[in-house]
Protein backbone atom coordinates (compact mmCIF):
# COMPACT_ATOMS: atom_id res chain seq x y z
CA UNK A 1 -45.59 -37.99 -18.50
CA UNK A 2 -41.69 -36.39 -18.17
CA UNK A 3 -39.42 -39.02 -16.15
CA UNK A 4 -38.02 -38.03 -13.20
CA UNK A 5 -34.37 -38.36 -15.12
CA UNK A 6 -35.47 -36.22 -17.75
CA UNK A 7 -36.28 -33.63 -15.19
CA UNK A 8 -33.45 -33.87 -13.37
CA UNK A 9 -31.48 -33.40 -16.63
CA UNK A 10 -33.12 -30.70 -17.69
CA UNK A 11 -32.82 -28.68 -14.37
CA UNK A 12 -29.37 -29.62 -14.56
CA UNK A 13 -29.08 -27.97 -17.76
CA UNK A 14 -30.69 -24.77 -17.07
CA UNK A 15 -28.32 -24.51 -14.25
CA UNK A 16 -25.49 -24.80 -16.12
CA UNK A 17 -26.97 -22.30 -18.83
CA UNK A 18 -27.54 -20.02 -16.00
CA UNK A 19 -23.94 -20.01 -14.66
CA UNK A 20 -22.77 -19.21 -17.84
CA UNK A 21 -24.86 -17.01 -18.91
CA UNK A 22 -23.59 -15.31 -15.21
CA UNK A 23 -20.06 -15.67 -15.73
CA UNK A 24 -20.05 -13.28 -18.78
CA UNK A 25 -21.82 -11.08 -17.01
CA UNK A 26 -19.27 -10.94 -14.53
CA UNK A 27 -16.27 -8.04 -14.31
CA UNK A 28 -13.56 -9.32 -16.52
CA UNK A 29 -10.74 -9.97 -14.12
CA UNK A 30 -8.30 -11.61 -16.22
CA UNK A 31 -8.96 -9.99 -19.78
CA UNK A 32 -7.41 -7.69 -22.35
CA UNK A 33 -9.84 -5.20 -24.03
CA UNK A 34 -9.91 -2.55 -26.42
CA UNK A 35 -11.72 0.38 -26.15
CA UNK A 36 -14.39 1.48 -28.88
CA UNK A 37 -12.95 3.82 -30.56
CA UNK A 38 -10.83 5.15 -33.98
CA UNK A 39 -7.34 5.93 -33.68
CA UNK A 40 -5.88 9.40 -33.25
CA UNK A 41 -5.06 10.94 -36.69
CA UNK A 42 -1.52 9.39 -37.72
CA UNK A 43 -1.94 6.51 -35.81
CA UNK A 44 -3.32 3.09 -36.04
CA UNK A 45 -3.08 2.37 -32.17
CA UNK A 46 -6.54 2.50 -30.00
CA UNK A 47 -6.63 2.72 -26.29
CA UNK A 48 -6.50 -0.68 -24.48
CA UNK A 49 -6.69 -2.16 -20.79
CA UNK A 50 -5.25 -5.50 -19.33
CA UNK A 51 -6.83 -6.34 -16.40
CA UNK A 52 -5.30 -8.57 -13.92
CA UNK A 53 -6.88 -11.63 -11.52
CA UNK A 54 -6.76 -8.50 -8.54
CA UNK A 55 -8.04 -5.84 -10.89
CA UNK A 56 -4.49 -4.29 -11.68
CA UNK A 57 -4.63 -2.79 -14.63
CA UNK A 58 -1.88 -2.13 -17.53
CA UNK A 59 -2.57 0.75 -19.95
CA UNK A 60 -1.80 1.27 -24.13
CA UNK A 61 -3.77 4.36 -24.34
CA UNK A 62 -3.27 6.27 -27.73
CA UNK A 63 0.39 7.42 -27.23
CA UNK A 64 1.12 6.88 -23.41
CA UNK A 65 1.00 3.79 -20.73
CA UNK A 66 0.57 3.15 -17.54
CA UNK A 67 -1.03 1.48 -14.59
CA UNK A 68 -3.81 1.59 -12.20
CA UNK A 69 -6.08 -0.24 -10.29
CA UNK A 70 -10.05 -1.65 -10.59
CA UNK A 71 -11.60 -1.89 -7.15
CA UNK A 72 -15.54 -3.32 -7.85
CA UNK A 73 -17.81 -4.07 -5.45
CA UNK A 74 -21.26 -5.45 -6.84
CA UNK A 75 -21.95 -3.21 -9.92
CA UNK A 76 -19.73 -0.33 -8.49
CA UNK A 77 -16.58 0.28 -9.56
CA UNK A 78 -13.06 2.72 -9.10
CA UNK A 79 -10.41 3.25 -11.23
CA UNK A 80 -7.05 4.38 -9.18
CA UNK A 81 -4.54 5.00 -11.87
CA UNK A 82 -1.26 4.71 -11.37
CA UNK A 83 2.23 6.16 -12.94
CA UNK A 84 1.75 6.93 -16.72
CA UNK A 85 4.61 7.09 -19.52
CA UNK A 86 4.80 9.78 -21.41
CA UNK A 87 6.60 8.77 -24.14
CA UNK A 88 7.26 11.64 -26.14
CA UNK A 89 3.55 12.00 -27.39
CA UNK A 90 2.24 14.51 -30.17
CA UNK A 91 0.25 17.18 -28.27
CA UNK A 92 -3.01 16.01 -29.51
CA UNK A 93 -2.62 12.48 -28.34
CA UNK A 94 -1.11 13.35 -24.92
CA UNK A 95 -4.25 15.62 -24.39
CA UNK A 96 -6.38 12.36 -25.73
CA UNK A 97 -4.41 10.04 -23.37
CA UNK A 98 -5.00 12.40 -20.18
CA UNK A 99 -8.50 12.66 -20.95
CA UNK A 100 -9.21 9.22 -21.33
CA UNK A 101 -7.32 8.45 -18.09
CA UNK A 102 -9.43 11.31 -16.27
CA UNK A 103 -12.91 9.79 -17.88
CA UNK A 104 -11.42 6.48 -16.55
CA UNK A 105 -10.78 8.12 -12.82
CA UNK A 106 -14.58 9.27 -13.04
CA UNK A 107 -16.54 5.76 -13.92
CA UNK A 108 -18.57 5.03 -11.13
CA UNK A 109 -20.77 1.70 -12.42
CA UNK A 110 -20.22 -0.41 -14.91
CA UNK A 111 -22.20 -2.95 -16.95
CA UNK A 112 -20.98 -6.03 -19.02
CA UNK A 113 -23.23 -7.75 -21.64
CA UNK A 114 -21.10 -10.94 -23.34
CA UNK A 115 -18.11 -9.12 -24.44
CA UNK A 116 -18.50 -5.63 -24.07
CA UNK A 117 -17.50 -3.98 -20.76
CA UNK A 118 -19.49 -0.44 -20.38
CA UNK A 119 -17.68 1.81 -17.75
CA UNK A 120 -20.27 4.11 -16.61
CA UNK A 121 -19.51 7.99 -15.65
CA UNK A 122 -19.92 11.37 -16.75
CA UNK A 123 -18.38 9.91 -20.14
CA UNK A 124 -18.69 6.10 -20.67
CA UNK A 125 -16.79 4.27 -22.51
CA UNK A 126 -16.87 1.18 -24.13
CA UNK A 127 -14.17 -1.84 -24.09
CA UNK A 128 -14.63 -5.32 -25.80
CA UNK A 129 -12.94 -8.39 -25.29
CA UNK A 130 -9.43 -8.55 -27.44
CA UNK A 131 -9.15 -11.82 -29.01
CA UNK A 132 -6.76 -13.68 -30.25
């Protein structure tokens, strides 16, 4: 027969599996990610988002920058952006940048399994963790 302490322990451990198994679940408030994706022709840089403790949001997209804002609420989700930088950009990768920020204005759910953030909208797109 189990003892009671080995029960307890057990439950105990499930728990804790569970709430971590939750917390990556979770939006990633806090986290840098970089989108799925190859670089623009003549570039090595790919689109990627900081996202802040209050869901601000700091953009490297292909050629510009900028800000915005995640609002989320269960698994919905809306992306305000802010000011963006033009920097001088090639034609192609301006076009690239304000289409990306435009499929970014459109998510409407999102999904996260481990590392991988899935923005969900008339185009998803993909973002995984950055590490370090």
């Amino acid at each position: 027969m189990v003892s009671l302490k080995r029960m307890v322990c057990l439950v105990v451990a499930m728990l804790a599996m569970s709430a971590v198994a939750r917390a990556e679940d979770d939006f990633p408030f806090g986290t840098e990610m970089t989108m799925e994706a190859l670089p623009q022709p003549g570039s090595k840089r790919i689109p990627n988002i900081e996202i802040g403790d209050n869901g601000e949001v700091v953009l490297e997209l292909w050629c510009k920058g900028g800000r915005g804002q995640f609002s989320v609420a269960g698994n919905t989700v809306i992306f305000v952006p802010g000011p963006i930088q033009d920097r001088s950009c090639p034609p192609g990768r301006a076009q690239a940048d304000d289409d990306l920020v435009a499929a970014l204005s459109s998510v409407e759910t999102w999904k996260r399994q481990g590392e991988v953030l899935t923005l969900i909208g008339p185009k998803p797109l993909r973002f995984r963790v950055t590490g370090n």
